[in-house]
PDB file of N, CA and C in Angstrom:
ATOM      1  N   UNK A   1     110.338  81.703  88.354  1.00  0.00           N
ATOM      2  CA  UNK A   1     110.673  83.108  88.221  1.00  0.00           C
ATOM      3  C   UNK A   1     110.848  83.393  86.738  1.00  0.00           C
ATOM      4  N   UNK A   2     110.125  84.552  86.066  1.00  0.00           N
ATOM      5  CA  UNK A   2     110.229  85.003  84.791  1.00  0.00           C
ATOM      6  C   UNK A   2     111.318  85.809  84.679  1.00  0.00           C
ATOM      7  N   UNK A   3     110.911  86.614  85.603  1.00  0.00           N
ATOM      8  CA  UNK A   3     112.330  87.775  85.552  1.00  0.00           C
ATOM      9  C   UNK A   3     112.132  89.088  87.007  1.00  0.00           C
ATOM     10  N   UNK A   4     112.889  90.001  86.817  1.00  0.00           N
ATOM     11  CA  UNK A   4     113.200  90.981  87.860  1.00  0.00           C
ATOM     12  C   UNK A   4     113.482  92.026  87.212  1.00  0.00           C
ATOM     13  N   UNK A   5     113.163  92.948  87.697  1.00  0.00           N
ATOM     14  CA  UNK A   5     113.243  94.610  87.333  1.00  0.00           C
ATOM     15  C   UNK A   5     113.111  95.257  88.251  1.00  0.00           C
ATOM     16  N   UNK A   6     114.208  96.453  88.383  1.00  0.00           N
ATOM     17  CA  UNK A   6     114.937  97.025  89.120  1.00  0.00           C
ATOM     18  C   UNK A   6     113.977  98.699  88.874  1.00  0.00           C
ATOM     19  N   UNK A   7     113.593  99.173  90.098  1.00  0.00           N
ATOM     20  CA  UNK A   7     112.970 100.060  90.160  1.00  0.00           C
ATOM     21  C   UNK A   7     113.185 101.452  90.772  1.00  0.00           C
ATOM     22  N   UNK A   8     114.220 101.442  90.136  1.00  0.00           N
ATOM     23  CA  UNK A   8     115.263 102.521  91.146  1.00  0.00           C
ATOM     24  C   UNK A   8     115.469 102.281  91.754  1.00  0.00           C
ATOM     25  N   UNK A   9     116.053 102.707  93.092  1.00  0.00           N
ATOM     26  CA  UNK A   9     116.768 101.792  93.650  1.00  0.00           C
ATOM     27  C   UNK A   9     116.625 101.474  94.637  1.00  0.00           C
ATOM     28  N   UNK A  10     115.197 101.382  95.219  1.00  0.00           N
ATOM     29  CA  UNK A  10     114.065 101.000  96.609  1.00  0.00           C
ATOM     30  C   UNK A  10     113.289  99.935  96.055  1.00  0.00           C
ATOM     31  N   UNK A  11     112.872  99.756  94.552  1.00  0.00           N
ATOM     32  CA  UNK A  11     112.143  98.874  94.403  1.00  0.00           C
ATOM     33  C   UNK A  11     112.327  97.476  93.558  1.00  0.00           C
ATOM     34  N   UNK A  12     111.843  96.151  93.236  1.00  0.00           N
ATOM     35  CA  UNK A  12     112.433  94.865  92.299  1.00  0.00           C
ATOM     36  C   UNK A  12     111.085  94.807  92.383  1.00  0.00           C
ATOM     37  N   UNK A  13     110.517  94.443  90.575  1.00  0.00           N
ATOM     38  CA  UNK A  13     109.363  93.739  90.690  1.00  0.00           C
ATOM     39  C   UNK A  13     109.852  92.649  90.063  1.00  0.00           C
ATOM     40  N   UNK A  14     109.441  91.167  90.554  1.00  0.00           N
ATOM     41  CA  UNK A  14     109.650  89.682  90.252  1.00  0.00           C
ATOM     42  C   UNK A  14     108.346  89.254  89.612  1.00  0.00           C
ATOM     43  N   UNK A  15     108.472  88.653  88.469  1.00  0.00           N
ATOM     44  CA  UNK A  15     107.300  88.247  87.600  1.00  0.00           C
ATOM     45  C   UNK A  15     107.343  86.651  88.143  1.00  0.00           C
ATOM     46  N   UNK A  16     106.385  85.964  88.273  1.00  0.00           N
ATOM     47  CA  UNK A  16     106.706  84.708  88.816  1.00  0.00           C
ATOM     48  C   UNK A  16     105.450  83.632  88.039  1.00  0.00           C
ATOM     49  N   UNK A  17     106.169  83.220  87.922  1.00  0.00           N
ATOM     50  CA  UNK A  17     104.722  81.978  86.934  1.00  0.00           C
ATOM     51  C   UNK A  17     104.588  80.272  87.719  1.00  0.00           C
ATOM     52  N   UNK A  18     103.292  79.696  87.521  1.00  0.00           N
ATOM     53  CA  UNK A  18     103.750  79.001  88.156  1.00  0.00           C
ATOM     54  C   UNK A  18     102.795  77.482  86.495  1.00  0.00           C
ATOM     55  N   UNK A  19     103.624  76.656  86.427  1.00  0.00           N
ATOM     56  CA  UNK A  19     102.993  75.621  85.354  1.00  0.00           C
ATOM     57  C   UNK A  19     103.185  77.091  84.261  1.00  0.00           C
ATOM     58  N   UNK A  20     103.797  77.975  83.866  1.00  0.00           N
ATOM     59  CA  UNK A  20     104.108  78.472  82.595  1.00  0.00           C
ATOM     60  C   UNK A  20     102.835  79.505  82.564  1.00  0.00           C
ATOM     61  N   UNK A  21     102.069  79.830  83.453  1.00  0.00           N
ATOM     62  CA  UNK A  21     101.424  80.677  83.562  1.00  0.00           C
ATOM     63  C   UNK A  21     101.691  81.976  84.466  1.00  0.00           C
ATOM     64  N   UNK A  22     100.958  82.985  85.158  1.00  0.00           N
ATOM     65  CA  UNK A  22     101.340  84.178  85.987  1.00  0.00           C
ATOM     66  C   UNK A  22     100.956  83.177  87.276  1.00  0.00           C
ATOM     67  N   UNK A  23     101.686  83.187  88.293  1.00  0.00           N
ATOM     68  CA  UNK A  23     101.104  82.714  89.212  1.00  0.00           C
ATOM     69  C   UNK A  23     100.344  83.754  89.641  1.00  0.00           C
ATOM     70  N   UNK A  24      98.993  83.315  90.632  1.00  0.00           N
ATOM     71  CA  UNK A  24      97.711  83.660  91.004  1.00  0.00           C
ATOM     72  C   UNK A  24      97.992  84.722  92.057  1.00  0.00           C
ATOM     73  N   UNK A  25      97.192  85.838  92.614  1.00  0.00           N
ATOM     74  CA  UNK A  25      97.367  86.759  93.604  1.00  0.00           C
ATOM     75  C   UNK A  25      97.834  86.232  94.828  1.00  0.00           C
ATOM     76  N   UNK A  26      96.661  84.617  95.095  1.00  0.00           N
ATOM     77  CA  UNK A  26      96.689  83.992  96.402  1.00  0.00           C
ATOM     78  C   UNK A  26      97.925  83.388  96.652  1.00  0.00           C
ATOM     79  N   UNK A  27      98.845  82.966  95.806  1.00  0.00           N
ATOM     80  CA  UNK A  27     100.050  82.008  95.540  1.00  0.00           C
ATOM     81  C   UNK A  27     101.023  83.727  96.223  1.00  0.00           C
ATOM     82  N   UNK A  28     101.026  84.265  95.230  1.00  0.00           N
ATOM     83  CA  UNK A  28     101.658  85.850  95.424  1.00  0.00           C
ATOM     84  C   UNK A  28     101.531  86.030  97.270  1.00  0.00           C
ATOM     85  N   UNK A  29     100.350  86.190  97.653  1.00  0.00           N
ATOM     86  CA  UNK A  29     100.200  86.786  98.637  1.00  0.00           C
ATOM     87  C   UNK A  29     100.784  86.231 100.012  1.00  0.00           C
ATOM     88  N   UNK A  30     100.782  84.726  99.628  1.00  0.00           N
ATOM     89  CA  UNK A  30     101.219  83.745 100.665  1.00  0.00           C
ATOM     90  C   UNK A  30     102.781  83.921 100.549  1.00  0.00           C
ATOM     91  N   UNK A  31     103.348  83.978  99.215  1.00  0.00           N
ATOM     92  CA  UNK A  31     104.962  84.339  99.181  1.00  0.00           C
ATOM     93  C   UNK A  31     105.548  85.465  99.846  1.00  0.00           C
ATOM     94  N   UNK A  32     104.583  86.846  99.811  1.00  0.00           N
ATOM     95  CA  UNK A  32     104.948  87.831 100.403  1.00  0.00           C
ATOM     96  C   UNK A  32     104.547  88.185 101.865  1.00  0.00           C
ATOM     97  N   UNK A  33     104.194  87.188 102.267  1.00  0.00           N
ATOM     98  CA  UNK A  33     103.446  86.835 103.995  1.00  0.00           C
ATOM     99  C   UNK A  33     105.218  86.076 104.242  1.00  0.00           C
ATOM    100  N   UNK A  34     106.015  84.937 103.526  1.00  0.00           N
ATOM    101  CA  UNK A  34     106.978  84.434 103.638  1.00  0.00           C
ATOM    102  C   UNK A  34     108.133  85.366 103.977  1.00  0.00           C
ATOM    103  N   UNK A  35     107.885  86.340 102.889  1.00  0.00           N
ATOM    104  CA  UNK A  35     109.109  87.140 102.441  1.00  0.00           C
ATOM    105  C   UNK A  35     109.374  88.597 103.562  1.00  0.00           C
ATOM    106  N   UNK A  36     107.737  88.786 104.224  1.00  0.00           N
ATOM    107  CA  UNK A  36     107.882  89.559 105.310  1.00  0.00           C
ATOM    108  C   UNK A  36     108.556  89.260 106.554  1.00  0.00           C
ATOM    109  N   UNK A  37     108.043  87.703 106.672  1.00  0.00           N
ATOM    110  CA  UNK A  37     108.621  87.095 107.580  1.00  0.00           C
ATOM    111  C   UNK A  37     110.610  87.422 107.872  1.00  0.00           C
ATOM    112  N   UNK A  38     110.670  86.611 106.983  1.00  0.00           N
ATOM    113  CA  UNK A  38     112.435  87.108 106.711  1.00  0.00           C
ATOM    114  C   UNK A  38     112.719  87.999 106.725  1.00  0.00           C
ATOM    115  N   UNK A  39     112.238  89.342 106.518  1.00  0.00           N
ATOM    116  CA  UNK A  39     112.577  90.809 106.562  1.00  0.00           C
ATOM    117  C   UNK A  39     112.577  90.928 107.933  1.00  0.00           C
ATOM    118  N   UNK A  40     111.458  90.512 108.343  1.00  0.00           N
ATOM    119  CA  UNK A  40     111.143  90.963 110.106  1.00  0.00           C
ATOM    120  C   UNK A  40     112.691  90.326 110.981  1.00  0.00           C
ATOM    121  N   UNK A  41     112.600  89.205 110.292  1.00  0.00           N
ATOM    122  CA  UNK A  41     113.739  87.906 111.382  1.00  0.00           C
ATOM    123  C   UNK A  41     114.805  88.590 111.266  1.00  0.00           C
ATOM    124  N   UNK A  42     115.706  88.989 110.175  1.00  0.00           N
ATOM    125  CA  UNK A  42     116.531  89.632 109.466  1.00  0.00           C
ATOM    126  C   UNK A  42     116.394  91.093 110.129  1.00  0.00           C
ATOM    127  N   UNK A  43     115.777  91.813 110.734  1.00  0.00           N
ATOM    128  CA  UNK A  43     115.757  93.159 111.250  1.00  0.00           C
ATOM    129  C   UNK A  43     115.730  93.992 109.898  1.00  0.00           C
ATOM    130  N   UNK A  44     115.305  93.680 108.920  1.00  0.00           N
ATOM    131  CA  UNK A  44     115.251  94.398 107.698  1.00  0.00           C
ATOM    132  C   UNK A  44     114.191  95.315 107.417  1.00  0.00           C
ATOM    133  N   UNK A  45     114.625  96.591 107.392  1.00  0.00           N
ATOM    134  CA  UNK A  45     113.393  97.325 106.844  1.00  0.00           C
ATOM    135  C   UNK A  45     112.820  96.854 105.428  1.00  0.00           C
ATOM    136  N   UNK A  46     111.536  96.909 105.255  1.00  0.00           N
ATOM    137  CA  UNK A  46     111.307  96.497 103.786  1.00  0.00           C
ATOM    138  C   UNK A  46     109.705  96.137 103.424  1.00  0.00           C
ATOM    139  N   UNK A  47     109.540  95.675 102.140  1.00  0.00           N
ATOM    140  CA  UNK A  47     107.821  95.291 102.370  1.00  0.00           C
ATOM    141  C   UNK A  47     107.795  94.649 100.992  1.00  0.00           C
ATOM    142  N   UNK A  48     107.090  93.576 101.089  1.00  0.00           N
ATOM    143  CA  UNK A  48     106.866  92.549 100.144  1.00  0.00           C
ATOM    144  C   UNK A  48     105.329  92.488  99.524  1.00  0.00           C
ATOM    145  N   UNK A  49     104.443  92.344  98.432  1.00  0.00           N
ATOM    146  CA  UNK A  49     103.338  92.282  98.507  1.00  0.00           C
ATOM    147  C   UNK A  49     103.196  92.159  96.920  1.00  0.00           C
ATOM    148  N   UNK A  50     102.011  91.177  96.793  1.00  0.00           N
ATOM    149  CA  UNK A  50     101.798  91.114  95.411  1.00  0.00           C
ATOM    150  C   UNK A  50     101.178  92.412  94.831  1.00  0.00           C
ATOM    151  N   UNK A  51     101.245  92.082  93.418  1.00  0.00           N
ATOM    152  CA  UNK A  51     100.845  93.507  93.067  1.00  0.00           C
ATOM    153  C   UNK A  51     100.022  92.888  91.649  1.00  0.00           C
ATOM    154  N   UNK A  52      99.274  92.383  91.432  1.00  0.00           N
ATOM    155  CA  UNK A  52      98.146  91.599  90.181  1.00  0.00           C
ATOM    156  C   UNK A  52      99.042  90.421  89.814  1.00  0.00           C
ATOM    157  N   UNK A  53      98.365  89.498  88.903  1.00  0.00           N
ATOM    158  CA  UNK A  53      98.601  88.724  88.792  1.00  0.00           C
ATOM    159  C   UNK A  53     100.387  88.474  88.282  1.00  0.00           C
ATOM    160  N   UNK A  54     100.691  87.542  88.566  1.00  0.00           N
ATOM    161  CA  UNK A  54     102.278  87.382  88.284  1.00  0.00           C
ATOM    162  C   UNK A  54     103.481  88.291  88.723  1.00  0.00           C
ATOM    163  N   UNK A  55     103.181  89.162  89.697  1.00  0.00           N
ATOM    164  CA  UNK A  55     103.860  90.261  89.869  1.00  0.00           C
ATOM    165  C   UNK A  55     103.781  90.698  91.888  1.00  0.00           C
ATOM    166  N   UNK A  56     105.079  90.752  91.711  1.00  0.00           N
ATOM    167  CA  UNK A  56     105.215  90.373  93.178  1.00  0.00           C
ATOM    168  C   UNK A  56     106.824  92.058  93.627  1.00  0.00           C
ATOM    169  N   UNK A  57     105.914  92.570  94.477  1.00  0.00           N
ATOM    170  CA  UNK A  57     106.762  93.861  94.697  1.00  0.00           C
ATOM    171  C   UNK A  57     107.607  93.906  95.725  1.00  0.00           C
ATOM    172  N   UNK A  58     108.505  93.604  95.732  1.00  0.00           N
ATOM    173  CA  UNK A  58     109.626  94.190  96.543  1.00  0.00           C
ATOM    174  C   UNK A  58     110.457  95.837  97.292  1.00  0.00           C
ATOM    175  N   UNK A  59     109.948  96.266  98.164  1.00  0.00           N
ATOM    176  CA  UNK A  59     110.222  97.676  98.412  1.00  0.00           C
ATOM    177  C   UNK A  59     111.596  97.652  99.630  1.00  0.00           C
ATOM    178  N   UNK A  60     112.276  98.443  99.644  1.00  0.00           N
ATOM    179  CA  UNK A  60     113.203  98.563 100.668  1.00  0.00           C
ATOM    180  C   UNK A  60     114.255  99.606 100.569  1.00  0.00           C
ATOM    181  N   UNK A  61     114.951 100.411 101.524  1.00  0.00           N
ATOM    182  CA  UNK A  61     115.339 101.305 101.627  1.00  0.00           C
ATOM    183  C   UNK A  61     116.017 102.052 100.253  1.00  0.00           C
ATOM    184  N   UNK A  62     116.448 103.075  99.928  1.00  0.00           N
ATOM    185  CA  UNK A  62     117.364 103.413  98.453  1.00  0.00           C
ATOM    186  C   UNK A  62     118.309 102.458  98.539  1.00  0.00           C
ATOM    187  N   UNK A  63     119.095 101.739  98.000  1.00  0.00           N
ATOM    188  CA  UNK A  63     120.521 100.777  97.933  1.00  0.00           C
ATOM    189  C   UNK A  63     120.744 100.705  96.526  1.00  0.00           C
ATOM    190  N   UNK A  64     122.214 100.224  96.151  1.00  0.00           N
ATOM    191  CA  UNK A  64     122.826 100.027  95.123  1.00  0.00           C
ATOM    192  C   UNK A  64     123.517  98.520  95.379  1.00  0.00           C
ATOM    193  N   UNK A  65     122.718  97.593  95.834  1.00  0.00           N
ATOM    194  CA  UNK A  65     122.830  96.271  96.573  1.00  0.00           C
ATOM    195  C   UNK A  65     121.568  96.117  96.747  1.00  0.00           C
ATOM    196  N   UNK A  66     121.157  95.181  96.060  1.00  0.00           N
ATOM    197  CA  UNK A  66     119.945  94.372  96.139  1.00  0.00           C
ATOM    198  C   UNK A  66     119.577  93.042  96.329  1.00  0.00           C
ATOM    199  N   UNK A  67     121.086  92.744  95.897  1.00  0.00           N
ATOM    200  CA  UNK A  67     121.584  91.257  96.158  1.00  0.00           C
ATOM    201  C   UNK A  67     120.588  90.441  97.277  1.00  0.00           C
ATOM    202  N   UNK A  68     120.625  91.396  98.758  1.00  0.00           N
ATOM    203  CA  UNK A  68     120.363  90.457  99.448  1.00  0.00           C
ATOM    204  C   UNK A  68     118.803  90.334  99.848  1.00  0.00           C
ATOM    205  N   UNK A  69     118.022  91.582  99.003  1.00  0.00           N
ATOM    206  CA  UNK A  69     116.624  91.419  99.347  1.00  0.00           C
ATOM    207  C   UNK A  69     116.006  90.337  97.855  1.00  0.00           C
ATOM    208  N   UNK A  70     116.663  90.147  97.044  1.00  0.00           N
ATOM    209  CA  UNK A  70     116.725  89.404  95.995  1.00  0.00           C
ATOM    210  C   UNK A  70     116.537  87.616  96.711  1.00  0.00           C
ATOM    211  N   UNK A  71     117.507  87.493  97.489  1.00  0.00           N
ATOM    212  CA  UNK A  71     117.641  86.298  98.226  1.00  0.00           C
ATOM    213  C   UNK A  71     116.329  86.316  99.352  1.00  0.00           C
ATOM    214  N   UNK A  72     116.423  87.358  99.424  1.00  0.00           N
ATOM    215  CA  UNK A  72     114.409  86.975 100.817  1.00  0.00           C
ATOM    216  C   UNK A  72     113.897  86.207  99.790  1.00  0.00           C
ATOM    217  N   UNK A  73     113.251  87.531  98.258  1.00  0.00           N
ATOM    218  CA  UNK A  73     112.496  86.854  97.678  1.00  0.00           C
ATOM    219  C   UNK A  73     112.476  85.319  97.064  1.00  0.00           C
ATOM    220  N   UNK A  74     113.456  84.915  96.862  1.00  0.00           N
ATOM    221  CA  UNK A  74     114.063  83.314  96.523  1.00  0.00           C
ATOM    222  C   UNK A  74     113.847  82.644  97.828  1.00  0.00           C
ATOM    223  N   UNK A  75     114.412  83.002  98.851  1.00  0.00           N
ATOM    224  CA  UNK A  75     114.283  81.937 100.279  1.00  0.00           C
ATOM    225  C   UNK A  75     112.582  81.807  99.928  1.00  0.00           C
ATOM    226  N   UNK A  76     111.703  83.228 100.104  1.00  0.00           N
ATOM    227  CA  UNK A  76     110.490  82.660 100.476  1.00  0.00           C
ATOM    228  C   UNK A  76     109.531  82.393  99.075  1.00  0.00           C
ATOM    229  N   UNK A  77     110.153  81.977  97.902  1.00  0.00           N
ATOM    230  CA  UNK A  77     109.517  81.482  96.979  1.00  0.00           C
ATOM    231  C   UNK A  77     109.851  79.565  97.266  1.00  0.00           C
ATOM    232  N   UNK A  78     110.866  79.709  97.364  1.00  0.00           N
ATOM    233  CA  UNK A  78     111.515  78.185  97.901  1.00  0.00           C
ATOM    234  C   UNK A  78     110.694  77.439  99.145  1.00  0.00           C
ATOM    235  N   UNK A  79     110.408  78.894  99.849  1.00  0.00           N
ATOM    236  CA  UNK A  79     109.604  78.069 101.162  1.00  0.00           C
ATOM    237  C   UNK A  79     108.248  77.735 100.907  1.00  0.00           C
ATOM    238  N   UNK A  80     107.265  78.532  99.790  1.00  0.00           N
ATOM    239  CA  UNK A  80     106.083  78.394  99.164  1.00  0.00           C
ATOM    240  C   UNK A  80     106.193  77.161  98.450  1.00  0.00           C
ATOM    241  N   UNK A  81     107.148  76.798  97.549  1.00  0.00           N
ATOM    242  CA  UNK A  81     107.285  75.169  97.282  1.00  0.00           C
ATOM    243  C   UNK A  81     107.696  74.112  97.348  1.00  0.00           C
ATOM    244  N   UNK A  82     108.260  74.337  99.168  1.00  0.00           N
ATOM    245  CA  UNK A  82     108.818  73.230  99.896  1.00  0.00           C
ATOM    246  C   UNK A  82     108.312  73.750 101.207  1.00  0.00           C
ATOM    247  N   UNK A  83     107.069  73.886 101.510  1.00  0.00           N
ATOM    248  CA  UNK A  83     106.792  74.131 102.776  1.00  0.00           C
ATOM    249  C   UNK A  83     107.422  73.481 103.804  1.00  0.00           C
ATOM    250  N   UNK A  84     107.358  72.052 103.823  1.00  0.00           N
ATOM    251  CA  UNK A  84     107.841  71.176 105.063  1.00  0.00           C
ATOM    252  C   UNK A  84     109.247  71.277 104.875  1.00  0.00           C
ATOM    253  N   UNK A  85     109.497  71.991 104.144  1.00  0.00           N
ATOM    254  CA  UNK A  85     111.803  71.947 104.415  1.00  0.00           C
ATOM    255  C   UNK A  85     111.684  73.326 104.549  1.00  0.00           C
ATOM    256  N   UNK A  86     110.801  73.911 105.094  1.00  0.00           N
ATOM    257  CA  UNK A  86     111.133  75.533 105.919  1.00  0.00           C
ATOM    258  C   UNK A  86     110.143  75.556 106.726  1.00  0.00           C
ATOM    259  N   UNK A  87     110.073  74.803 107.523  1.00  0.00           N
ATOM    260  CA  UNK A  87     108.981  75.274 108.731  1.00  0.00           C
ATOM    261  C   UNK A  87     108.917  76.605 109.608  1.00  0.00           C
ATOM    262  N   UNK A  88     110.192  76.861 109.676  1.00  0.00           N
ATOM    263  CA  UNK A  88     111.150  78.091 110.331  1.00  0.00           C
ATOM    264  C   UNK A  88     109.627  79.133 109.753  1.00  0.00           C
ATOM    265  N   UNK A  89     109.614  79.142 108.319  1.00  0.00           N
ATOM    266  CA  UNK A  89     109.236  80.568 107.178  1.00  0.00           C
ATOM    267  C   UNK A  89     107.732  80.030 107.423  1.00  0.00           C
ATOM    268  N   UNK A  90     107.047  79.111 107.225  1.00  0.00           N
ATOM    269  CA  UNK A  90     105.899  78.540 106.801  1.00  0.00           C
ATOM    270  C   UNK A  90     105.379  78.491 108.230  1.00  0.00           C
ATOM    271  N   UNK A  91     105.650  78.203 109.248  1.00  0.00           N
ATOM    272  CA  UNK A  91     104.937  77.868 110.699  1.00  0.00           C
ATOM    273  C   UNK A  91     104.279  76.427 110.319  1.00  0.00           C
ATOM    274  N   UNK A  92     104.512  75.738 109.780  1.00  0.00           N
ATOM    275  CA  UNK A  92     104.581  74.624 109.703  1.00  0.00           C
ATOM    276  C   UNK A  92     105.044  73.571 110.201  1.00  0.00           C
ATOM    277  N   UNK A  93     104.775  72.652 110.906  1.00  0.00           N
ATOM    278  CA  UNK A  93     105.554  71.393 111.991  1.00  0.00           C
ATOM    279  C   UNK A  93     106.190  70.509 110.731  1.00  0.00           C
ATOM    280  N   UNK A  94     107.449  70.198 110.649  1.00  0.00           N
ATOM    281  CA  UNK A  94     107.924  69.714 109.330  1.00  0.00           C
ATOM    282  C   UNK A  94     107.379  68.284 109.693  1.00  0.00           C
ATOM    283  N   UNK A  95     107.537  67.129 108.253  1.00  0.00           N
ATOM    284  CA  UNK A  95     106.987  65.882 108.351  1.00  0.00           C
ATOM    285  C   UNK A  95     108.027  65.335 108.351  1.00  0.00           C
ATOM    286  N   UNK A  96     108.019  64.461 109.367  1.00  0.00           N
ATOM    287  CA  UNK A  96     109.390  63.562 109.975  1.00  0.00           C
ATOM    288  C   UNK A  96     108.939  61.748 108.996  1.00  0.00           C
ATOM    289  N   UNK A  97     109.222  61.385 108.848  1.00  0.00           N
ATOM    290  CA  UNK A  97     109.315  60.218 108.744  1.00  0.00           C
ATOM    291  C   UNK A  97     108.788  59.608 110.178  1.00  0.00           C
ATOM    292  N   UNK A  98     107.939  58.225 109.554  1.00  0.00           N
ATOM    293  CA  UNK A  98     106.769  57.428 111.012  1.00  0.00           C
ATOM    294  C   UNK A  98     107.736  56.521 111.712  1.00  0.00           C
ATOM    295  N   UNK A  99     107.859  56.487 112.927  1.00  0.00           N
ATOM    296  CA  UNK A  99     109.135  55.401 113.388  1.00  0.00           C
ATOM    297  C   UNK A  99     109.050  54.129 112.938  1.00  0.00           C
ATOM    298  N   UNK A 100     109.922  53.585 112.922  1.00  0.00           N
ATOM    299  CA  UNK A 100     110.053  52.432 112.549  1.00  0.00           C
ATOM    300  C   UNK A 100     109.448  51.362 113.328  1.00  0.00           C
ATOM    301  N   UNK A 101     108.761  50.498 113.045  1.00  0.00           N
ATOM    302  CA  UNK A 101     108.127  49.229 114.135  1.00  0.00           C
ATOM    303  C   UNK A 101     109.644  47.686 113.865  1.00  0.00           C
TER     304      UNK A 101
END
């Protein structure tokens, strides 16, 4: 995460890099497929979606509390680079360790 900016008070755009660069639309797009997810689970009105390179939009009702759509976007950046420790977000079957012989 580069940074966050506050867009009155429905919108956060999150600049996000990934290796010190903008991360890519496709990286973006898969985060905000994450971040919908959690909105939906959460009963949250709201909408997530990249917006060009490095730049990732956050929309949701007027508030003066952002705190907690701040935390979607973190849960589902976290789940983009730990897929198998959020299967919940990712639909992913997590990787267990092979039994022991």
């Amino acid at each position: 995460m580069r940074g966050i900016e506050s867009v009155g008070q429905s919108q956060r755009r999150f600049r996000v890099e990934d290796d010190g660069q903008a991360a890519s639309p496709a990286s973006l797009k898969l985060v905000s497929l994450y971040a919908g997810r959690l909105l939906a689970e959460n009963e949250l009105p709201g909408e997530c979606r990249a917006d060009g390179e490095g730049v990732l939009i956050m929309e949701f009702p007027p508030t003066e509390t952002t705190f907690f759509y701040d935390g979607i976007v973190f849960a589902a950046l976290d789940a983009f680079n730990n897929p198998n420790k959020n299967p919940t977000i990712t639909d992913l079957a997590p990787v267990r360790d092979p039994p022991k012989k």
